[in-house]
N, C-alpha and C. Protein backbone atom coordinates (compact mmCIF):
# COMPACT_ATOMS: atom_id res chain seq x y z
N UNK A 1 118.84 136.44 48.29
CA UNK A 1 119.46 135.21 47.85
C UNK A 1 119.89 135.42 46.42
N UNK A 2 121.36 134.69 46.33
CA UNK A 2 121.31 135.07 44.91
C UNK A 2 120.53 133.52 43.73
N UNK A 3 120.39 134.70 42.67
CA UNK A 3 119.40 133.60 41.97
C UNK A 3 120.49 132.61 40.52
N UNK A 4 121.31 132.72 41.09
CA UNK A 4 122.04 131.84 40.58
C UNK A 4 121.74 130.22 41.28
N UNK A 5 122.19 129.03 40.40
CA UNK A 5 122.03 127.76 41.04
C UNK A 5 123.52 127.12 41.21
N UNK A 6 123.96 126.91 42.19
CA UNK A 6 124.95 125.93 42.13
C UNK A 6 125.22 124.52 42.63
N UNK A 7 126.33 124.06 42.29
CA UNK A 7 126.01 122.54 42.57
C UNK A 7 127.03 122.16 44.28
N UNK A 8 126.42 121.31 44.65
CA UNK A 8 127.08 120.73 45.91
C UNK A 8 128.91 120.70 45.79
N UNK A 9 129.62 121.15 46.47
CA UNK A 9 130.82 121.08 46.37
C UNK A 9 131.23 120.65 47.79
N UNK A 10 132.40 120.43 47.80
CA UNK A 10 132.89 119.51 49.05
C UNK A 10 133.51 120.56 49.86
N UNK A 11 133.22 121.67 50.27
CA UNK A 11 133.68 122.50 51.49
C UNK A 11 132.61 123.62 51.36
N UNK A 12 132.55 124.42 52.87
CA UNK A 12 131.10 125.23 53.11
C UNK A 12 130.20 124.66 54.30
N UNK A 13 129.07 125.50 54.30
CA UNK A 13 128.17 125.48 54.78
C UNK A 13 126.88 125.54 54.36
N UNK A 14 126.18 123.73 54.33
CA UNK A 14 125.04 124.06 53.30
C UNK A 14 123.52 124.00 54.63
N UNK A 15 122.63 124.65 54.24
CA UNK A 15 121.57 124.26 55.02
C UNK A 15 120.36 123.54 54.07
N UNK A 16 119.95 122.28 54.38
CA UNK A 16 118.63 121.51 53.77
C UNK A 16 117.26 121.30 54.65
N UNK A 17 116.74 122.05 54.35
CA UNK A 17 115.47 121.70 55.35
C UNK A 17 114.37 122.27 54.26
N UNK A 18 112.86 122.46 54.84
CA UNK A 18 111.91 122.21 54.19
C UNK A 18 111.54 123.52 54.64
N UNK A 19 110.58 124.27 53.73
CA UNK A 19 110.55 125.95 54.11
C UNK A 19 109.11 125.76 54.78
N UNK A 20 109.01 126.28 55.86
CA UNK A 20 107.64 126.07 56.97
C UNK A 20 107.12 127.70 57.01
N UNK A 21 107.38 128.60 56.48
CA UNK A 21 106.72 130.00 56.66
C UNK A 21 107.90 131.00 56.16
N UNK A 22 106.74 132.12 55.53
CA UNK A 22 107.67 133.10 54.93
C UNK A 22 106.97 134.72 55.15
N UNK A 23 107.84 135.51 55.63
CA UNK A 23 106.92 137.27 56.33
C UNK A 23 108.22 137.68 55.86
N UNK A 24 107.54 139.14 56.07
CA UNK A 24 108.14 139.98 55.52
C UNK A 24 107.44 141.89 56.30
N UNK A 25 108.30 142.72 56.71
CA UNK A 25 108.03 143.39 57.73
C UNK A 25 108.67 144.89 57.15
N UNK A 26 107.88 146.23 57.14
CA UNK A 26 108.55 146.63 56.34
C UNK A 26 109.20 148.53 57.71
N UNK A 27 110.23 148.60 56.92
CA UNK A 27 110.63 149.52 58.55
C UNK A 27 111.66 151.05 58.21
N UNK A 28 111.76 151.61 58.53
CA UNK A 28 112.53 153.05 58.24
C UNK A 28 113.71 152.84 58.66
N UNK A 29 114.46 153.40 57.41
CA UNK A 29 116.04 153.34 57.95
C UNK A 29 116.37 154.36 59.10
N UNK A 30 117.44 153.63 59.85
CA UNK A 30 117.72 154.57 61.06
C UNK A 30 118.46 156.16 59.95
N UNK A 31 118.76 156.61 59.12
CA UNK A 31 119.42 157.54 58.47
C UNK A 31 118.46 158.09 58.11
N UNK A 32 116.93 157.84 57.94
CA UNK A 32 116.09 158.39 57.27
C UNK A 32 115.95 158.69 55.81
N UNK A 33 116.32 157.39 54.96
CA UNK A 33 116.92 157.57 54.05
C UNK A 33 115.51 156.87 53.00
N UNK A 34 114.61 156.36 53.74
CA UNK A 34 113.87 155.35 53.05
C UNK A 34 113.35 154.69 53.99
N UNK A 35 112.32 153.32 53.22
CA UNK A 35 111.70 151.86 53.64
C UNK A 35 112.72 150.86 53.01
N UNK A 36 112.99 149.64 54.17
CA UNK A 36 113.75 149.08 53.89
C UNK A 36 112.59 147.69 54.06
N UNK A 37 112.69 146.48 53.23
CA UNK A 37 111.60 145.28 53.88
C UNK A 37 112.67 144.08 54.34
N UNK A 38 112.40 144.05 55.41
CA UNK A 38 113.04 142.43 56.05
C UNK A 38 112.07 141.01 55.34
N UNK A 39 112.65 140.60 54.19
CA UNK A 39 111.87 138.98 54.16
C UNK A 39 112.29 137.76 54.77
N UNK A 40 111.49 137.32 55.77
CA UNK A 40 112.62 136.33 56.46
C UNK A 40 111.52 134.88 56.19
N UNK A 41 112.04 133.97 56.13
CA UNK A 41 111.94 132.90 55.81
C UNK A 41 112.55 131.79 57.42
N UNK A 42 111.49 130.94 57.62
CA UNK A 42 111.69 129.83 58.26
C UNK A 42 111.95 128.14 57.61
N UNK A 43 113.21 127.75 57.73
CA UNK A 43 113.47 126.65 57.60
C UNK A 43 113.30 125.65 58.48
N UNK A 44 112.93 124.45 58.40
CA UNK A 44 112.78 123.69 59.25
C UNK A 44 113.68 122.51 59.03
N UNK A 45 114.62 122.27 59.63
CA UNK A 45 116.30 121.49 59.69
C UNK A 45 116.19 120.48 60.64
N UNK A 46 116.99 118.95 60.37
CA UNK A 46 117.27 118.23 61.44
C UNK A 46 118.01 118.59 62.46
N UNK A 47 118.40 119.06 63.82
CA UNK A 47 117.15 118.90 64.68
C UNK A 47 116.64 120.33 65.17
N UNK A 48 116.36 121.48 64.17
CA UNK A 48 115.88 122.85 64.81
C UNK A 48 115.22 122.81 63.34
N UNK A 49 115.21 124.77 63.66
CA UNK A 49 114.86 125.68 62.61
C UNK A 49 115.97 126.42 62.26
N UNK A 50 115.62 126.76 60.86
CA UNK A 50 117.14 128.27 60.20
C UNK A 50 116.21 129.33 59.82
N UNK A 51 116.56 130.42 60.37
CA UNK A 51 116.30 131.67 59.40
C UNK A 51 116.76 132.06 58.39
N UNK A 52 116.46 132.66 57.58
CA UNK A 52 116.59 132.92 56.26
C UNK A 52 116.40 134.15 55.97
N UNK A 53 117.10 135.16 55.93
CA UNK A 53 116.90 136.98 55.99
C UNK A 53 116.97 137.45 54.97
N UNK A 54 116.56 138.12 54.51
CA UNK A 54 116.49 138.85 53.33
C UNK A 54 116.45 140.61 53.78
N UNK A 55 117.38 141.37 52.94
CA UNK A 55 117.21 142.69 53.07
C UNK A 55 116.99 143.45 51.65
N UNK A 56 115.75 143.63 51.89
CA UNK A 56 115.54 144.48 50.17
C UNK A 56 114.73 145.84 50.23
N UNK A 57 115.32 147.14 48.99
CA UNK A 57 114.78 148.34 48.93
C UNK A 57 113.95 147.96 48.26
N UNK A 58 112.53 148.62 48.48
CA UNK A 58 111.07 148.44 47.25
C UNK A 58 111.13 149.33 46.34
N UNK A 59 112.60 150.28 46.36
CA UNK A 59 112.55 151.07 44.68
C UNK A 59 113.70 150.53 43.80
N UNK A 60 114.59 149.46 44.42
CA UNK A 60 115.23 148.62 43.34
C UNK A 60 114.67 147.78 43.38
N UNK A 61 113.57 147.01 44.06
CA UNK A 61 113.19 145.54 43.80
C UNK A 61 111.91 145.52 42.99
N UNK A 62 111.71 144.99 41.92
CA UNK A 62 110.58 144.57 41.81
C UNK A 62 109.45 143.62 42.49
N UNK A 63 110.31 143.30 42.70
CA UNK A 63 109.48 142.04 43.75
C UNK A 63 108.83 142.39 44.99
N UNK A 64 109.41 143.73 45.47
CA UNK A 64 108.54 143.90 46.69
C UNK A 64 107.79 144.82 46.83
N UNK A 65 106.48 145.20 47.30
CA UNK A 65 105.77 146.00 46.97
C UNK A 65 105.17 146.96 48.28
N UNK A 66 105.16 147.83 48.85
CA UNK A 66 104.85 148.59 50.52
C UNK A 66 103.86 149.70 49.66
N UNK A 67 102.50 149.61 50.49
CA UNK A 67 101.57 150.77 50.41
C UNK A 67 102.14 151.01 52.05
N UNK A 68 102.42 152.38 52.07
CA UNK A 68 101.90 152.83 53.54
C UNK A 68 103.14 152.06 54.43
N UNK A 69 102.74 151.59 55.11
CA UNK A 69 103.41 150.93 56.09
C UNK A 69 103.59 149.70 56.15
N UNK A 70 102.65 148.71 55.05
CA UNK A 70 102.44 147.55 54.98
C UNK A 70 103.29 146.74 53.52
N UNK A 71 103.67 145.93 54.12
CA UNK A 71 104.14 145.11 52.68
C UNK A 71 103.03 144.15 52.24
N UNK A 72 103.00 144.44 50.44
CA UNK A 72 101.73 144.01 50.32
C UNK A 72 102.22 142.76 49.32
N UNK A 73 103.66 142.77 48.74
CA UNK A 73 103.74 142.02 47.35
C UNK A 73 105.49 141.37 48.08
N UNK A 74 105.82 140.52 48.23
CA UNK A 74 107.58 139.86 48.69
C UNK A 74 107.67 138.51 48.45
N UNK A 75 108.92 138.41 47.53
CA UNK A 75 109.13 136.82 47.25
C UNK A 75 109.04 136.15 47.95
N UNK A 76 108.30 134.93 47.73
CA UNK A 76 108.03 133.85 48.83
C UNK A 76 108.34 132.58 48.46
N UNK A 77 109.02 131.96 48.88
CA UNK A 77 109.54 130.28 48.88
C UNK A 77 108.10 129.20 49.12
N UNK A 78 108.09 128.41 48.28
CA UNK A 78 107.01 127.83 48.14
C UNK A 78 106.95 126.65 49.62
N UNK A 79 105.78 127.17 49.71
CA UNK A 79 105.84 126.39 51.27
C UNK A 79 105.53 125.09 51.40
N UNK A 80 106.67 124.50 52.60
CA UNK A 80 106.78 123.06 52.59
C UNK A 80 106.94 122.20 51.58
N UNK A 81 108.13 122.82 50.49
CA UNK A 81 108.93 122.49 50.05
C UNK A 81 110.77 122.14 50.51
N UNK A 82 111.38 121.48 49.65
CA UNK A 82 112.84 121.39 50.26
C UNK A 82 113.69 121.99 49.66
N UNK A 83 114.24 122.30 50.79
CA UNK A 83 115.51 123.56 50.04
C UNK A 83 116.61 123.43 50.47
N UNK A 84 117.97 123.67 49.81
CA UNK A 84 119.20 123.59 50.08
C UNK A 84 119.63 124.75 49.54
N UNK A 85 120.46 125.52 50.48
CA UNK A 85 121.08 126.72 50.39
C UNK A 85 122.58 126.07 50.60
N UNK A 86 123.50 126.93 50.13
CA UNK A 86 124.86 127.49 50.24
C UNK A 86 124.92 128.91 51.49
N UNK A 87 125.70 128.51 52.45
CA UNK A 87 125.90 129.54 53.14
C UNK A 87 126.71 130.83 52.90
N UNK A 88 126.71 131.93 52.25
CA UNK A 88 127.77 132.80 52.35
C UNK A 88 128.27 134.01 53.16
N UNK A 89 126.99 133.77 54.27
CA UNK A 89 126.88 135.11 55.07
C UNK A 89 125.57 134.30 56.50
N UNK A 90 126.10 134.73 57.66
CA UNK A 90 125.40 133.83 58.39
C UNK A 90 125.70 134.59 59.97
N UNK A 91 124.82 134.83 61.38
CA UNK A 91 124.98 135.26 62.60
C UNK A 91 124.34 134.43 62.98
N UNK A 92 124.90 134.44 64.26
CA UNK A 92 124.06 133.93 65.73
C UNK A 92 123.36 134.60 66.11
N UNK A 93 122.12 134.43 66.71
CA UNK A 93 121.18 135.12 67.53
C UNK A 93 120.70 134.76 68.38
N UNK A 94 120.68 134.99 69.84
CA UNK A 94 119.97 134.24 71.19
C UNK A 94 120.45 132.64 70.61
N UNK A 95 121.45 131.91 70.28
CA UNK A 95 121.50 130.93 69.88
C UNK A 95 120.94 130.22 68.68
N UNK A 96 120.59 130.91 67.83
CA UNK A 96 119.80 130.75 66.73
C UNK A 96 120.47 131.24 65.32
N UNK A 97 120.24 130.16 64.08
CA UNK A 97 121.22 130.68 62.91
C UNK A 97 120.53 131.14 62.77
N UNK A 98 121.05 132.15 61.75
CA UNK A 98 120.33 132.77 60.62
C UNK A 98 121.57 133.22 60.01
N UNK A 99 120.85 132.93 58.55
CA UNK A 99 121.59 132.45 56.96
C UNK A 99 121.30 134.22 56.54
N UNK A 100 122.19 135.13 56.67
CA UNK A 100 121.97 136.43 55.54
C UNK A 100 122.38 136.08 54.29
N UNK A 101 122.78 135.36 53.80
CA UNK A 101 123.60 135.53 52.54
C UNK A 101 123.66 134.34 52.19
N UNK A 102 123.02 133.45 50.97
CA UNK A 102 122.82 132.47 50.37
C UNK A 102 122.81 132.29 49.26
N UNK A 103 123.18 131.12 48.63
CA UNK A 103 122.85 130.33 46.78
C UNK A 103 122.20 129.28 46.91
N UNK A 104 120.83 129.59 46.23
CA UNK A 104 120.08 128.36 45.95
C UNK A 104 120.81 127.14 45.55
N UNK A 105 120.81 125.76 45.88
CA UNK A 105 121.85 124.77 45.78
C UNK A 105 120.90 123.99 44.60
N UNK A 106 121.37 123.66 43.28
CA UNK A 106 120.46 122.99 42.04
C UNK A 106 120.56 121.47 42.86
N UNK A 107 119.22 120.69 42.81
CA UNK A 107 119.09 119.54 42.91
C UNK A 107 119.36 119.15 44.26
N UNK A 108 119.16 119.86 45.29
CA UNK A 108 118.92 120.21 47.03
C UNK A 108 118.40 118.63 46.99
N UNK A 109 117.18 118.49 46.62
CA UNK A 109 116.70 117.60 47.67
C UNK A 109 117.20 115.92 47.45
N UNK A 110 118.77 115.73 46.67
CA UNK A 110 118.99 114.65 46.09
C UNK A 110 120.65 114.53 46.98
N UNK A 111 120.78 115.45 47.47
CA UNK A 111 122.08 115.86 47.44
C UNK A 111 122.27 115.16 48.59
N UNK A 112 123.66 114.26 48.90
CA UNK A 112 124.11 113.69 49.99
C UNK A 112 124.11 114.15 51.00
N UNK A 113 124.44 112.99 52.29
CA UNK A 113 124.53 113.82 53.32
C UNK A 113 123.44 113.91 54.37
């Protein structure tokens, strides 16, 4: 996600829901190039859930941390809190969103709509 904040604008795709769980899974690139960590995040939206994906290396990130096989240290969204994202990157899955590519939205939980 980028850690920029922006404000509600009148075209897009925003998602507001309340963050219900956050994992993170860590896995070998098919190239053999490295550990890559999936952080995915569950939103909970009127009337479903959104995923929330994250793709990060643990030797540019600080934030994430893998002994071994295990992820031991990955940013986490404070749980059952409310959140409003900006969509900028987004798939279907078995019928299911999921948000790859997002901006934290400043002042989410005030925002119309």
């Amino acid at each position: 996600m980028d850690h920029t904040e922006t404000k509600i604008s009148a075209g897009g795709i925003y998602v507001r829901g309340i963050i219900v769980s956050s994992s993170a899974n860590a896995f070998q690139r098919k190239d053999g190039s490295g550990i890559v960590v999936k952080v995915q995040h569950e939103i909970a939206t009127q009337p479903g859930v959104v995923l929330f994906e994250q793709y990060m290396d643990p030797k540019e990130s600080k934030e994430v941390k893998v002994e071994g096989d295990k992820v031991v240290a990955f940013p986490q969204l404070a749980q059952f809190s409310n959140l409003t994202l900006k969509v900028l990157r987004y798939r279907f899955d078995r019928e299911r969103f999921i948000v790859t590519g997002a901006e934290q939205v400043m002042g989410g939980e005030s925002a119309p709509g």
